[in-house]
N, C-alpha and C. Protein backbone atom coordinates (compact mmCIF):
# COMPACT_ATOMS: atom_id res chain seq x y z
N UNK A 1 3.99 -6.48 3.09
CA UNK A 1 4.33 -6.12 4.46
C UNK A 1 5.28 -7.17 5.02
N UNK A 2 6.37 -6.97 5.64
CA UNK A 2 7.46 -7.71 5.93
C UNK A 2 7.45 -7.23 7.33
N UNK A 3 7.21 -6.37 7.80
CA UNK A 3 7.33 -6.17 9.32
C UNK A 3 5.85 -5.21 10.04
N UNK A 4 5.80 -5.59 11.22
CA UNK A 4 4.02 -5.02 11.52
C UNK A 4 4.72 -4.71 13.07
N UNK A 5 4.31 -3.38 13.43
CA UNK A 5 4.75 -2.59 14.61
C UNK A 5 3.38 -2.87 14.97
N UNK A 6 3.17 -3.16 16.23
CA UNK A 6 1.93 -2.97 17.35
C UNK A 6 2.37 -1.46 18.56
N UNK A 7 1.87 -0.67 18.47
CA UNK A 7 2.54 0.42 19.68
C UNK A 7 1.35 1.08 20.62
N UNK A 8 1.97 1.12 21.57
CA UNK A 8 0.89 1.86 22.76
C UNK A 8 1.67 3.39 22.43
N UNK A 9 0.07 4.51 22.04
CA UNK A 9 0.44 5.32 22.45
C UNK A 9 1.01 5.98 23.73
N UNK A 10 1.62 7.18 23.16
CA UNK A 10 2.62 7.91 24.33
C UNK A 10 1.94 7.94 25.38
N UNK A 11 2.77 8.51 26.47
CA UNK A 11 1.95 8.82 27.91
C UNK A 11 1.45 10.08 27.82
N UNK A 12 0.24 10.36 28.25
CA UNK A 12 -1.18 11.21 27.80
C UNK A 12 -0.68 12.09 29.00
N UNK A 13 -0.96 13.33 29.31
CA UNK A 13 -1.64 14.30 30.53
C UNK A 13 -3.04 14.53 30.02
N UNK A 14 -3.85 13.80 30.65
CA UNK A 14 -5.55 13.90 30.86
C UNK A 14 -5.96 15.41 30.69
N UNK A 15 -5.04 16.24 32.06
CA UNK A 15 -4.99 17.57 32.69
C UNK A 15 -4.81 18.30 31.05
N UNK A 16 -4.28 18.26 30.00
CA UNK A 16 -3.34 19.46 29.02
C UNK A 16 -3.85 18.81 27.84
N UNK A 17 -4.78 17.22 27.76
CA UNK A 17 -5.27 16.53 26.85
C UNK A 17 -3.80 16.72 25.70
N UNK A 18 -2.79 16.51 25.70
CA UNK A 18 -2.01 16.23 24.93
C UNK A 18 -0.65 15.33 25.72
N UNK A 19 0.12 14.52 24.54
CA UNK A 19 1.14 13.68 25.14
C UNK A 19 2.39 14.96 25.87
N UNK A 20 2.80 13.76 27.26
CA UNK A 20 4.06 14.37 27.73
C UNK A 20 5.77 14.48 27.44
N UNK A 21 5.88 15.74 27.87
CA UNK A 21 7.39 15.45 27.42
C UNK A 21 7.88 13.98 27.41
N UNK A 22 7.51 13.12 28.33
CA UNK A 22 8.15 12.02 28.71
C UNK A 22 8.00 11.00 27.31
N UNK A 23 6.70 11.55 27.58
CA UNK A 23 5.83 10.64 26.14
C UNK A 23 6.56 10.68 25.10
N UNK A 24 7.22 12.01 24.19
CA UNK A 24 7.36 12.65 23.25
C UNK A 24 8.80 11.83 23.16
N UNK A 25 9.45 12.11 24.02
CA UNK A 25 10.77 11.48 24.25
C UNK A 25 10.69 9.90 24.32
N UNK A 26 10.06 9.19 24.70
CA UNK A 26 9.59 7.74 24.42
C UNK A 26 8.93 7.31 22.64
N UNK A 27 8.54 8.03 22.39
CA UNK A 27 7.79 8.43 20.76
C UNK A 27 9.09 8.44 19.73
N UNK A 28 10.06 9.44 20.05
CA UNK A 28 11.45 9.73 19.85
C UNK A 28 12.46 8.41 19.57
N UNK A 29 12.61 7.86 20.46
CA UNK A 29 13.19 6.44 20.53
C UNK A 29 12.56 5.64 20.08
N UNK A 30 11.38 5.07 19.76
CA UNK A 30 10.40 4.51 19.09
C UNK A 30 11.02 4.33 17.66
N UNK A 31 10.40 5.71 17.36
CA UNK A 31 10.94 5.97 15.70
C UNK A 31 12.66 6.26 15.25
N UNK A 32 13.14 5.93 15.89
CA UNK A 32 14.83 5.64 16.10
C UNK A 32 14.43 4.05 15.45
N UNK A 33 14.19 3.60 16.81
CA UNK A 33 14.01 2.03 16.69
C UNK A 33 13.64 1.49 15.52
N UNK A 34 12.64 2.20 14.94
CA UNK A 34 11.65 1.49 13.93
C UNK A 34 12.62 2.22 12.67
N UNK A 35 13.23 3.45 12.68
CA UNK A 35 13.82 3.56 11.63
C UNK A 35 15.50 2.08 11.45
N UNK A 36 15.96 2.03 12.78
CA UNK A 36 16.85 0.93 12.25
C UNK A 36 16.24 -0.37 11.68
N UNK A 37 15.20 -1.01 11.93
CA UNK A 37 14.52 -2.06 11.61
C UNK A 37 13.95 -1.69 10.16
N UNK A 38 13.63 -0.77 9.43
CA UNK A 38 12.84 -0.32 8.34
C UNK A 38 14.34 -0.10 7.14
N UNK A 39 15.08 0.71 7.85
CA UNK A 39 16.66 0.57 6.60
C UNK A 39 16.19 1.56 5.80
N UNK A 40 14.95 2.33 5.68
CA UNK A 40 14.39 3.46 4.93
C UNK A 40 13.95 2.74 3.61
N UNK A 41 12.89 1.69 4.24
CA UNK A 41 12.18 1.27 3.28
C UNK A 41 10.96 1.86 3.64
N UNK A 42 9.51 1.43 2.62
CA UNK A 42 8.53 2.78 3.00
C UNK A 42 7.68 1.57 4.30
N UNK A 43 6.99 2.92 4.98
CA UNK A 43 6.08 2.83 6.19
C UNK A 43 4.80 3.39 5.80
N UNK A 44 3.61 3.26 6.68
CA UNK A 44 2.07 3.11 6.59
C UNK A 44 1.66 3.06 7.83
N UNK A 45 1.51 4.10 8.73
CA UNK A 45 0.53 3.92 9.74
C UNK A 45 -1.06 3.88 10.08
N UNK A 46 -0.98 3.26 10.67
CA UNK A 46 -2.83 3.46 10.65
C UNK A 46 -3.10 3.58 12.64
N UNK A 47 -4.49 4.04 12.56
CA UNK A 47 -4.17 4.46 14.07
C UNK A 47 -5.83 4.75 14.32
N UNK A 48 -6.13 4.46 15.39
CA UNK A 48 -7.12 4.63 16.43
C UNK A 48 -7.04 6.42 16.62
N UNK A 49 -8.66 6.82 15.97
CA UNK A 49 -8.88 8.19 16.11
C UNK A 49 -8.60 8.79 17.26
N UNK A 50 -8.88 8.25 18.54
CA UNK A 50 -9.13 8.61 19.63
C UNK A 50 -7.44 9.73 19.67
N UNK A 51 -7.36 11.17 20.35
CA UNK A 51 -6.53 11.83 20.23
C UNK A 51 -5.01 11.17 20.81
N UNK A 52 -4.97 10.63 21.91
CA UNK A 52 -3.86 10.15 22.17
C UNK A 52 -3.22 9.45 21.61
N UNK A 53 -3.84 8.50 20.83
CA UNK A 53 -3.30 7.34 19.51
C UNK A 53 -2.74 8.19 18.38
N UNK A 54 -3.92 8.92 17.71
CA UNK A 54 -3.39 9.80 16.56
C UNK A 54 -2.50 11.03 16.89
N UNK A 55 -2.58 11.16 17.89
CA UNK A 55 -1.27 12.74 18.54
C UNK A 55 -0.10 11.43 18.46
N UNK A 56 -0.03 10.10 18.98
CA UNK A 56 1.38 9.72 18.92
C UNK A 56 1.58 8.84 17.65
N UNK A 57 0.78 8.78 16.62
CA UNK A 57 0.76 8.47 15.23
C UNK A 57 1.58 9.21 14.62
N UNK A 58 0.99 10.77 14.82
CA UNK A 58 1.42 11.77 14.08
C UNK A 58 3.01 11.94 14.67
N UNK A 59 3.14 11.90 15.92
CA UNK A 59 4.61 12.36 16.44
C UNK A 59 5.46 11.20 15.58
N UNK A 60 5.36 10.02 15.93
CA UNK A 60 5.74 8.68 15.04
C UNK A 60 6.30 9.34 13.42
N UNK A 61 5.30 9.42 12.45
CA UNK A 61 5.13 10.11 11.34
C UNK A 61 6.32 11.50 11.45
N UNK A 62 6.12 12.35 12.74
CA UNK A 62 7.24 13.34 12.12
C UNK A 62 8.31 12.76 12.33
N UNK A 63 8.97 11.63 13.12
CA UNK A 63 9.98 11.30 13.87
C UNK A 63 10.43 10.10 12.51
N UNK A 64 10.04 9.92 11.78
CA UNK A 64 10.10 8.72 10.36
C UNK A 64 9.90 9.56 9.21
N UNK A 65 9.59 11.31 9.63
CA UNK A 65 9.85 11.70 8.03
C UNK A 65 8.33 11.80 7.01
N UNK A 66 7.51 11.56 7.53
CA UNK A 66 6.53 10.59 6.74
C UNK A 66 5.76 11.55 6.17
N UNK A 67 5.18 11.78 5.17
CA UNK A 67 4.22 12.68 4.47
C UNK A 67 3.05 12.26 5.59
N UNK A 68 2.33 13.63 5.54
CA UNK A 68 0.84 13.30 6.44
C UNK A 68 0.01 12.21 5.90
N UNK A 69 0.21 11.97 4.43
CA UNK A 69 -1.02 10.90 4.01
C UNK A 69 0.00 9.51 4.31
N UNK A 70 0.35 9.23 4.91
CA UNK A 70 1.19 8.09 5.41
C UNK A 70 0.29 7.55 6.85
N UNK A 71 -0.60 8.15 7.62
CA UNK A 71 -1.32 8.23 8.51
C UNK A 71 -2.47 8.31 8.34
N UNK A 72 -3.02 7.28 8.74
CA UNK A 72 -4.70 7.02 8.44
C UNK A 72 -5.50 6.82 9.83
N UNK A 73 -6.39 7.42 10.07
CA UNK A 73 -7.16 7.40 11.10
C UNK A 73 -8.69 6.36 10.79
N UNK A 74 -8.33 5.01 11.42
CA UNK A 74 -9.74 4.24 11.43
C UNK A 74 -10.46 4.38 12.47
N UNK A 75 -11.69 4.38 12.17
CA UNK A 75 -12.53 4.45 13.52
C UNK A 75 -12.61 3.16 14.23
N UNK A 76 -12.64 1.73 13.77
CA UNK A 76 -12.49 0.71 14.08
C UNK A 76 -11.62 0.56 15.24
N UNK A 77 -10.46 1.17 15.40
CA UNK A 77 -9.55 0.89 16.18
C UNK A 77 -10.01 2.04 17.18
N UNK A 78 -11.34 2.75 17.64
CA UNK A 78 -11.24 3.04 18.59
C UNK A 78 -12.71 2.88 19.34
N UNK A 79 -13.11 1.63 18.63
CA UNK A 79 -14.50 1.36 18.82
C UNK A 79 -15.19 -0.30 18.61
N UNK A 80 -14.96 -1.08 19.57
CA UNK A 80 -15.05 -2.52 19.05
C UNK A 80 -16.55 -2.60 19.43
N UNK A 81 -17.74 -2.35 19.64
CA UNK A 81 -18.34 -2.74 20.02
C UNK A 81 -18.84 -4.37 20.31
N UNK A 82 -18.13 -4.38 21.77
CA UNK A 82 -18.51 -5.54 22.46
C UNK A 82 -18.37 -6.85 21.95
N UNK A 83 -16.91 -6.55 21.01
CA UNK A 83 -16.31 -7.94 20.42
C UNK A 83 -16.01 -9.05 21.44
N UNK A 84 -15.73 -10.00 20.85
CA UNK A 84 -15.67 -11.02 21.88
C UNK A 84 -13.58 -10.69 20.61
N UNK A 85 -12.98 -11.52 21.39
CA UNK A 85 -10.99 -11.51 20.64
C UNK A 85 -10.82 -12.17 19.62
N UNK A 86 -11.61 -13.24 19.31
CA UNK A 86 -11.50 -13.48 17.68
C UNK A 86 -12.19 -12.77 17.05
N UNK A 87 -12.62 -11.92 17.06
CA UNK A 87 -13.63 -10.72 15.98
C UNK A 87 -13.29 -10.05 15.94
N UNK A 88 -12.21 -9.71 17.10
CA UNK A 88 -11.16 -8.38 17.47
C UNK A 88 -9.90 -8.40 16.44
N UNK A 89 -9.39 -9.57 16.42
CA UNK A 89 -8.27 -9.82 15.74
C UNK A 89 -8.33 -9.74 14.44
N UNK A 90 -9.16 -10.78 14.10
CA UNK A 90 -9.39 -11.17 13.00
C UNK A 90 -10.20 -9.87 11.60
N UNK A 91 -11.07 -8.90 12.21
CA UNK A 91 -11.33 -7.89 12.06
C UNK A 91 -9.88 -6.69 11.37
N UNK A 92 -9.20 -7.10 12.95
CA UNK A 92 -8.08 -5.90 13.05
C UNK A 92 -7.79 -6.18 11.72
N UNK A 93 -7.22 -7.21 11.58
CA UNK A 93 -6.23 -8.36 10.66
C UNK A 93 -6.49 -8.14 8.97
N UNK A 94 -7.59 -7.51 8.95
CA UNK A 94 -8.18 -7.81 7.65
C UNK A 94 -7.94 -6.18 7.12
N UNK A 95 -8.01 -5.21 8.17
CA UNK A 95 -7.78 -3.82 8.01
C UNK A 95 -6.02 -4.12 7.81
N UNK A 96 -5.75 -4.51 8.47
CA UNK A 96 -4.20 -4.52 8.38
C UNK A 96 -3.58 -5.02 7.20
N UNK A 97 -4.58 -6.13 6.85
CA UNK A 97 -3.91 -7.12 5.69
C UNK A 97 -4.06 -6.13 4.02
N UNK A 98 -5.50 -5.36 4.27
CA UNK A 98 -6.00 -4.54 3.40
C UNK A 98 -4.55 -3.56 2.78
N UNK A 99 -3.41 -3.09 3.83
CA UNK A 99 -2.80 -1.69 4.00
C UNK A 99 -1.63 -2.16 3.14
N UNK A 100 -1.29 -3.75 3.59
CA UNK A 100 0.01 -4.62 3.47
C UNK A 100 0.89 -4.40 2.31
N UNK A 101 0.06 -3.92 0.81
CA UNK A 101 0.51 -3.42 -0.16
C UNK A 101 0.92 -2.13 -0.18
N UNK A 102 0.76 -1.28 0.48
CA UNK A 102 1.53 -0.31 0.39
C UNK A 102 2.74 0.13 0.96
N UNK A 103 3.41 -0.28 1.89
CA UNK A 103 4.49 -0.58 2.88
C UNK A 103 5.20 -1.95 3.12
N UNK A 104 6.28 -1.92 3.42
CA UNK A 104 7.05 -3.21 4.13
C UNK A 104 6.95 -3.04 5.45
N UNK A 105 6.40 -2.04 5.89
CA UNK A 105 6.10 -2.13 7.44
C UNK A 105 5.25 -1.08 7.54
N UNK A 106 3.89 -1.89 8.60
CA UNK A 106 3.50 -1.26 9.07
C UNK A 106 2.92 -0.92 10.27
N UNK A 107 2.65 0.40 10.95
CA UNK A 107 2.61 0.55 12.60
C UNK A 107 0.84 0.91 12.81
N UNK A 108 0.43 0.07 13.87
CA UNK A 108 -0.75 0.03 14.08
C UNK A 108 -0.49 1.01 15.72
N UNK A 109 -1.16 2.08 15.78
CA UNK A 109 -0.94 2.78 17.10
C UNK A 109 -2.32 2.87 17.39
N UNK A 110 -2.83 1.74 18.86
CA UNK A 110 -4.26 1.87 19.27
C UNK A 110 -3.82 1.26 20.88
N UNK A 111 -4.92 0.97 21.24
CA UNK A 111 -4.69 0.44 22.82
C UNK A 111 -4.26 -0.65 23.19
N UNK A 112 -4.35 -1.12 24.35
CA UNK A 112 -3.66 -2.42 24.78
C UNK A 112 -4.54 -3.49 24.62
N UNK A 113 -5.67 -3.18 24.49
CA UNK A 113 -7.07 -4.57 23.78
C UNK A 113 -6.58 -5.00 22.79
N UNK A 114 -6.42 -4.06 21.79
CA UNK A 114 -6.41 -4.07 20.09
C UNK A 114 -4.97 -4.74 20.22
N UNK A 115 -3.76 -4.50 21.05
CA UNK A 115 -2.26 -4.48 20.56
C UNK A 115 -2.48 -5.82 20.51
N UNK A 116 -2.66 -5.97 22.17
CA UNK A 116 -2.75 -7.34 22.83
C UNK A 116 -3.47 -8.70 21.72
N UNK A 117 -4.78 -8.17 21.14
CA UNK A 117 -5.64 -9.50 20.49
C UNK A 117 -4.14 -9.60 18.95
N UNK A 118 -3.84 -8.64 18.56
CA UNK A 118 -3.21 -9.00 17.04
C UNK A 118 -2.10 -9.45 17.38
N UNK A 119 -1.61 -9.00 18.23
CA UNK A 119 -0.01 -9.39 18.87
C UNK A 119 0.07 -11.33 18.78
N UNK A 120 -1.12 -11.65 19.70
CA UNK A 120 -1.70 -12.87 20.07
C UNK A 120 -1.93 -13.78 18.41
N UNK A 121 -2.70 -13.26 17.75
CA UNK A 121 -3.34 -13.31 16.71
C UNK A 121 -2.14 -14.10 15.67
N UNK A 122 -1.25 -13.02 15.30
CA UNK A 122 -0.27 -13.17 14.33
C UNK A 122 1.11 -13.76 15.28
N UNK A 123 1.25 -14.08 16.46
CA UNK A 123 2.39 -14.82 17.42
C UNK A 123 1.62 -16.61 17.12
N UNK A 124 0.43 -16.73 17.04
CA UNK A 124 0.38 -17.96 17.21
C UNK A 124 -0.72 -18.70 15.50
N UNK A 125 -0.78 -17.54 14.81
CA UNK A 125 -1.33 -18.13 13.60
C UNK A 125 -0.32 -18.05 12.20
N UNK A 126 0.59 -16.91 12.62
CA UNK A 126 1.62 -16.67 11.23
C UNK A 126 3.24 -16.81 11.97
N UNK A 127 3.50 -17.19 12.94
CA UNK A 127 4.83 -17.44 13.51
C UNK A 127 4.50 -18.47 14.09
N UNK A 128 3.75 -19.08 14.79
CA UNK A 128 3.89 -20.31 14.86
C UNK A 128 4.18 -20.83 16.29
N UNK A 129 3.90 -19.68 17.13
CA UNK A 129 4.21 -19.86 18.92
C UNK A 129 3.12 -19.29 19.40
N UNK A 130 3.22 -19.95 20.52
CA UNK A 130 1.97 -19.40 21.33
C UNK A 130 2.52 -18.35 22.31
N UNK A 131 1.84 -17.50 22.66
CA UNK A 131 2.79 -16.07 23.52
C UNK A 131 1.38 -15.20 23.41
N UNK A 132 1.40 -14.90 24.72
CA UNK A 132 0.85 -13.81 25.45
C UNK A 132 1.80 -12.36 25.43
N UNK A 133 1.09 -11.32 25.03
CA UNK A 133 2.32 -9.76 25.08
C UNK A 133 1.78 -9.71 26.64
N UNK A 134 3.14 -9.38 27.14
CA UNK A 134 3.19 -8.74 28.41
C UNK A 134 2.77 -7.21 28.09
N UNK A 135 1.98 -6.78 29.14
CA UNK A 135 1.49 -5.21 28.76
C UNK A 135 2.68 -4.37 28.65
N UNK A 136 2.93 -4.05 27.55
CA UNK A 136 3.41 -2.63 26.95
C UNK A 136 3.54 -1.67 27.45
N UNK A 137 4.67 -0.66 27.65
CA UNK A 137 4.53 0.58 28.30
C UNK A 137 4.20 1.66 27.40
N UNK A 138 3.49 2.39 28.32
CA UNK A 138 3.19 3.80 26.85
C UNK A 138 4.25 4.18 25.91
N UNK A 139 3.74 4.53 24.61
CA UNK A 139 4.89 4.71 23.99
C UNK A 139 6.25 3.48 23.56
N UNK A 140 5.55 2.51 23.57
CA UNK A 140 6.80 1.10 23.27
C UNK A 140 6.02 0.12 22.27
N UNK A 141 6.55 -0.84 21.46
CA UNK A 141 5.76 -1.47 20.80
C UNK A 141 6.24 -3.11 20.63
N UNK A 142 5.34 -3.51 19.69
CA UNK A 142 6.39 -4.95 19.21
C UNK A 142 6.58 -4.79 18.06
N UNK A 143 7.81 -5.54 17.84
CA UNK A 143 8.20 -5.35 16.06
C UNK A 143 7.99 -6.92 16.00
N UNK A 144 7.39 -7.30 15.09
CA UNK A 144 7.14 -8.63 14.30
C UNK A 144 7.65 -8.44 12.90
N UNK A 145 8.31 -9.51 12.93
CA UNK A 145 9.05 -9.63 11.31
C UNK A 145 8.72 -10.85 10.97
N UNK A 146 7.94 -10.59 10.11
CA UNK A 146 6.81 -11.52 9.61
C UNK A 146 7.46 -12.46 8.39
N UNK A 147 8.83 -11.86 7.71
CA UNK A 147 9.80 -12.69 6.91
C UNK A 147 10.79 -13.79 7.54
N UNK A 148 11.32 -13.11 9.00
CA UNK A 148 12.17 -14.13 9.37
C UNK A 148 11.14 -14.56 11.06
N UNK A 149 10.14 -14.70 11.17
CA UNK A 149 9.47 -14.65 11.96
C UNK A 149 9.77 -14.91 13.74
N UNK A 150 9.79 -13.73 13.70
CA UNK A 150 10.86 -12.99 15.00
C UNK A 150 9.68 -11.90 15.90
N UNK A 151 9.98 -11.63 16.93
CA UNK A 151 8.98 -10.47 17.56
C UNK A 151 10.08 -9.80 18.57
N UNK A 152 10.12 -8.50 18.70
CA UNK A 152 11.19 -8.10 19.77
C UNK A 152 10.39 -6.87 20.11
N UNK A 153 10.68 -6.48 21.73
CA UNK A 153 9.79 -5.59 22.22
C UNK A 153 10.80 -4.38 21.80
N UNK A 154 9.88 -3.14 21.48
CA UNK A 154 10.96 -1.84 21.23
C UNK A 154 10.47 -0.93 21.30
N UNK A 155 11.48 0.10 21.36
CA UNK A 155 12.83 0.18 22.09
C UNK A 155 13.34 -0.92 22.73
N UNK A 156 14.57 -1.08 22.76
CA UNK A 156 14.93 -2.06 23.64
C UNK A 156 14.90 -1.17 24.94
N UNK A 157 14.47 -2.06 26.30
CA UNK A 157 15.10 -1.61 27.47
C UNK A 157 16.07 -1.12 28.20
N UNK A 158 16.26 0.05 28.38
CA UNK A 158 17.50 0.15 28.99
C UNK A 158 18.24 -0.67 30.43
């Protein structure tokens, strides 16, 4: 694994229980993004069951091309029971580290707990800075490049 996407799923309608146009179109640019950073080397998502994570897993996945078994649904990532953030991370970390062989990048799509502890996790134990993620907008992620050890929020902002 050479590069590790952290992403907040899309923006949800509660009301229609599925992501919004807006979402879809944020999802869209995402996997733009992640396809220039990837060069069409292979990808591996893994993702928090909960529907909004895996509805913008899967959009991710069509928007990168990806065979369905490219998408793995852990229950872990949608269920910490009452971790304290090093059990969070370090946990995540080990699912993540598990995947690392099969991809040069891979995208973890779960909430802003989960983004937030690994973001933290791998910014100040495998790059070497200390950094807090500013909360994420639905549908946006961090790219960590874990070879030239770099982090950039994406999409870029318009």
């Amino acid at each position: 694994m050479k590069h590790l996407f952290l992403v907040r799923p899309g923006e949800f309608s509660e009301e229609y229980d599925k992501i919004t146009r807006d979402g879809r179109q944020k999802l869209q640019e995402l996997g733009a993004s992640i396809k220039q950073v990837i060069n069409n080397s292979s990808i591996y998502i893994i993702t928090s069951p909960a529907s909004r994570a895996s509805d913008s897993a899967e959009e991710l996945a069509f928007n990168l091309n990806l065979p369905e078994d490219a998408v793995e649904r852990n229950p872990y990532f949608s269920n910490f029971n009452n971790e304290e953030w090093p059990q969070t991370y370090k946990r995540s970390m080990t699912i993540i580290g598990s995947k690392s062989e099969l991809a040069d990048g891979i995208i973890l799509v779960s909430n802003h707990r989960i983004i937030e502890a690994i973001f933290c996790y791998v910014m100040n134990q495998k790059i070497g800075k200390i950094s807090i993620i500013a909360n994420p907008w639905p549908g946006t992620g961090e790219h960590i490049d874990l070879e030239k050890k770099i982090c950039e929020r994406i999409p870029k902002r318009r």
